[in-house]
N, C-alpha and C. Protein backbone atom coordinates (compact mmCIF):
# COMPACT_ATOMS: atom_id res chain seq x y z
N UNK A 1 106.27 113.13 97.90
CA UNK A 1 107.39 113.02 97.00
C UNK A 1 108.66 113.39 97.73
N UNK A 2 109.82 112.69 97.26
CA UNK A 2 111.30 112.66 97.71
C UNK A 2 111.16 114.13 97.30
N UNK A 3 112.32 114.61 98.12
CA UNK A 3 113.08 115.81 97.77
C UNK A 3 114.69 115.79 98.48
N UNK A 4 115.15 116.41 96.83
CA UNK A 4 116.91 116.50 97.64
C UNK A 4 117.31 117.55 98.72
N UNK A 5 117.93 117.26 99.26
CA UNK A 5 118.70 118.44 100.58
C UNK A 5 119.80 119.15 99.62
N UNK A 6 120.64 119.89 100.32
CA UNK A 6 121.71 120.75 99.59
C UNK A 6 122.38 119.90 99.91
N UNK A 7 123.43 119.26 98.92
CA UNK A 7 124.54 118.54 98.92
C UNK A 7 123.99 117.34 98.99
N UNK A 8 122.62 117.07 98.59
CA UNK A 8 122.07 115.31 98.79
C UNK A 8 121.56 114.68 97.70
N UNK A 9 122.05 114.60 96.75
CA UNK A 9 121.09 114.84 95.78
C UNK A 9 120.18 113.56 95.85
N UNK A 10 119.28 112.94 95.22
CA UNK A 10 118.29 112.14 95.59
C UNK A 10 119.08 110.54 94.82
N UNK A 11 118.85 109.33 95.09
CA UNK A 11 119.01 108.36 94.77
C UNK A 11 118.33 107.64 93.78
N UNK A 12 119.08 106.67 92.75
CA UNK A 12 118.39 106.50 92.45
C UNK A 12 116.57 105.95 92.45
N UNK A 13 116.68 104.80 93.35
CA UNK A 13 115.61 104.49 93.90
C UNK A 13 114.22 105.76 94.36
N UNK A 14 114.85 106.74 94.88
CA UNK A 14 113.72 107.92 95.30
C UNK A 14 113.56 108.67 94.28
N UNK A 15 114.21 108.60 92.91
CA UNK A 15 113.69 109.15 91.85
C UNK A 15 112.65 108.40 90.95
N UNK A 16 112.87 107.28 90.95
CA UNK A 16 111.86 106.02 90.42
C UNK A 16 110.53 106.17 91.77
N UNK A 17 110.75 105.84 92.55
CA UNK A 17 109.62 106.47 93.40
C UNK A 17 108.83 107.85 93.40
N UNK A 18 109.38 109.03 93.52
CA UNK A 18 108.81 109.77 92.13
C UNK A 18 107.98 110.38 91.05
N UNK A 19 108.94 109.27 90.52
CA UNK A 19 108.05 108.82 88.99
C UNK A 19 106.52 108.55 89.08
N UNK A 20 106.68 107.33 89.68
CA UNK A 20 105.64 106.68 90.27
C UNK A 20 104.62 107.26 90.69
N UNK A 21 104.80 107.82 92.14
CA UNK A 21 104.42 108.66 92.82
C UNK A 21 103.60 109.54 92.10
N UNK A 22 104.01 110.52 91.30
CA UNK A 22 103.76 111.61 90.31
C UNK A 22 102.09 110.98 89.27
N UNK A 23 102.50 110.09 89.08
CA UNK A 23 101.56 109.76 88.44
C UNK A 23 99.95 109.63 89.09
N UNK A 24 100.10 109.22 89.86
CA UNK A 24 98.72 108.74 91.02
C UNK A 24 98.86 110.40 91.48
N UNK A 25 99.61 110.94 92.43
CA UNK A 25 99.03 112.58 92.88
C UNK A 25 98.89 113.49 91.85
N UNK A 26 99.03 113.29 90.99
CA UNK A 26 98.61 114.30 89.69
C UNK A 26 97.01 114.57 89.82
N UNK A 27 96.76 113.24 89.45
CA UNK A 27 95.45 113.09 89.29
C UNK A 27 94.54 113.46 90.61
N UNK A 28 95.11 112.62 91.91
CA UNK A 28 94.21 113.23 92.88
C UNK A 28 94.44 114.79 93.15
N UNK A 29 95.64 115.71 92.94
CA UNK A 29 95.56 116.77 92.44
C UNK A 29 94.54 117.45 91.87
N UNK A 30 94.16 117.19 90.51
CA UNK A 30 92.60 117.96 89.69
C UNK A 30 91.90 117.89 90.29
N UNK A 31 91.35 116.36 91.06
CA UNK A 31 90.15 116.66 91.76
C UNK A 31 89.98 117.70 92.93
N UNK A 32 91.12 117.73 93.68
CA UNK A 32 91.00 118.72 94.72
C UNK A 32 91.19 120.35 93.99
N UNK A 33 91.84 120.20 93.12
CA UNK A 33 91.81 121.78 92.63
C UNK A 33 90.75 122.52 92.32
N UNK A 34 89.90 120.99 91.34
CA UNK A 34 88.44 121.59 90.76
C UNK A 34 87.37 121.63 91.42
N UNK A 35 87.52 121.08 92.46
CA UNK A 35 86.73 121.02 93.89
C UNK A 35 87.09 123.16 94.35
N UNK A 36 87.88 123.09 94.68
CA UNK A 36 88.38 124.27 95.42
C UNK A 36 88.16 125.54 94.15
N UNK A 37 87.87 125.37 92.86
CA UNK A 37 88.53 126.82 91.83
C UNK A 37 86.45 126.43 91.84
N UNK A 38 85.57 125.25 91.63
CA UNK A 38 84.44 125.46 91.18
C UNK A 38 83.63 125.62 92.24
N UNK A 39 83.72 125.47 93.31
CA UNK A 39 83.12 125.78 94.78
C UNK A 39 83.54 127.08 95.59
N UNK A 40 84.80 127.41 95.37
CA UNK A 40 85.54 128.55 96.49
C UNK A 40 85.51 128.17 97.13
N UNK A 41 85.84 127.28 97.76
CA UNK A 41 86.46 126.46 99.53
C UNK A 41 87.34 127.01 100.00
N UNK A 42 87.00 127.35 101.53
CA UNK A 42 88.07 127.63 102.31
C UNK A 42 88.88 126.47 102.90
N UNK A 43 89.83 126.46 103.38
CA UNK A 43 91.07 125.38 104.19
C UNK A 43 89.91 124.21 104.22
N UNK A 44 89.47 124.87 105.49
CA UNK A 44 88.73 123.68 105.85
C UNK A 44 87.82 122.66 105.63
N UNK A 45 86.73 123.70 104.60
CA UNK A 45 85.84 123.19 103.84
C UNK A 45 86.50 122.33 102.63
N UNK A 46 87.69 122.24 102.53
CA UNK A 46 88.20 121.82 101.11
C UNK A 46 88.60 120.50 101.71
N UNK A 47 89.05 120.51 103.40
CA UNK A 47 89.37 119.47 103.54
C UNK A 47 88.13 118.19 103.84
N UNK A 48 87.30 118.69 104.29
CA UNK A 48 85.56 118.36 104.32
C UNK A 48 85.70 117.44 103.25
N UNK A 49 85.24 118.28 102.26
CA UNK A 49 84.84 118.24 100.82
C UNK A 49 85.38 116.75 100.40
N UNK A 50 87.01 117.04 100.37
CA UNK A 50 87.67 116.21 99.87
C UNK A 50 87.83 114.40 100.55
N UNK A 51 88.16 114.87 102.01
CA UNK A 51 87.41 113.36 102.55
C UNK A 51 86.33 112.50 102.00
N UNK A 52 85.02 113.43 101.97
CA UNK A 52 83.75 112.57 101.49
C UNK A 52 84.01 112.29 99.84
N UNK A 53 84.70 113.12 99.50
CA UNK A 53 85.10 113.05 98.01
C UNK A 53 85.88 111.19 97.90
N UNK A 54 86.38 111.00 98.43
CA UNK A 54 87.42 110.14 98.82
C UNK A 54 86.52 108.87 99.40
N UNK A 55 85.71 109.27 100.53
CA UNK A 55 84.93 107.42 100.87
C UNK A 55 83.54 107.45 99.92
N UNK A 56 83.76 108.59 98.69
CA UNK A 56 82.89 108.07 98.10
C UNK A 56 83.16 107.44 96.55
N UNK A 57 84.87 107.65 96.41
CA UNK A 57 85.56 106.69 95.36
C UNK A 57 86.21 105.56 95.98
N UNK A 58 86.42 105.46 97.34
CA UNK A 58 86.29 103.79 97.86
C UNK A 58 85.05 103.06 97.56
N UNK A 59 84.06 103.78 97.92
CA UNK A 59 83.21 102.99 98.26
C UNK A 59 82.60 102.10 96.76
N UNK A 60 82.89 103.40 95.62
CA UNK A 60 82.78 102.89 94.25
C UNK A 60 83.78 101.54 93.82
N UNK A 61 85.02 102.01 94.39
CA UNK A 61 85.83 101.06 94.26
C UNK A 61 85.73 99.82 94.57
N UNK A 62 84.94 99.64 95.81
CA UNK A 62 84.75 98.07 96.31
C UNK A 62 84.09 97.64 95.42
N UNK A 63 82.58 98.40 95.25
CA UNK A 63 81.67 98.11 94.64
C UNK A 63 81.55 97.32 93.51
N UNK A 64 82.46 98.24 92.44
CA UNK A 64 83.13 97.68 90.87
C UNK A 64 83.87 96.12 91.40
N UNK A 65 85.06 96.23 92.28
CA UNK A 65 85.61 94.87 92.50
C UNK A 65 84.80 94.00 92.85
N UNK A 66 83.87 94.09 93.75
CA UNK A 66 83.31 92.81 94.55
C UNK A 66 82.14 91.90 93.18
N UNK A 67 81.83 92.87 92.21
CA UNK A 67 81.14 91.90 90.88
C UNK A 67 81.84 91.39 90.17
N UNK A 68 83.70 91.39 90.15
CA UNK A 68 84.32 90.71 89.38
C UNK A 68 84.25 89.27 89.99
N UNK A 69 83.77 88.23 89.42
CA UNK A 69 84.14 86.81 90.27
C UNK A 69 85.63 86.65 90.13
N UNK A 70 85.51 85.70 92.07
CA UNK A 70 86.72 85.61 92.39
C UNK A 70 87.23 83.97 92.06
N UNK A 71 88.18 83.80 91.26
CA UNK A 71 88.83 82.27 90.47
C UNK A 71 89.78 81.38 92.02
N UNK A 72 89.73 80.77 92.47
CA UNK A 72 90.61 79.99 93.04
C UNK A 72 91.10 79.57 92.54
């Protein structure tokens, strides 16, 4: 996320970005929190954790897409 400097304040455009923004890291937010408050992870282990956490909602992700048929 944008952030203003002293005397910069942010544009419009990097506030709509943002917005945006905010919405999608929120969420990957909880998962890493509830990962880290229901396990006790240290640094590193959280960063572990969270990788495999991650190629294992790609991998769901393809998964779900590739049974939608594709229309030419």
């Amino acid at each position: 996320m944008r952030q203003a400097a002293r005397d910069q304040p942010l544009r419009q455009s990097e506030k709509r970005f943002n917005r945006l923004v905010s919405k999608r890291r929120f969420r990957v937010k909880q998962c890493f929190d509830a990962i880290k408050r229901l396990l006790s992870l240290h640094r590193a282990q959280l960063a572990i954790e969270t990788i495999g956490q991650n190629l294992i909602k790609t991998e769901n992700r393809i998964t779900l897409n590739s049974k939608i048929p594709v229309v030419a």
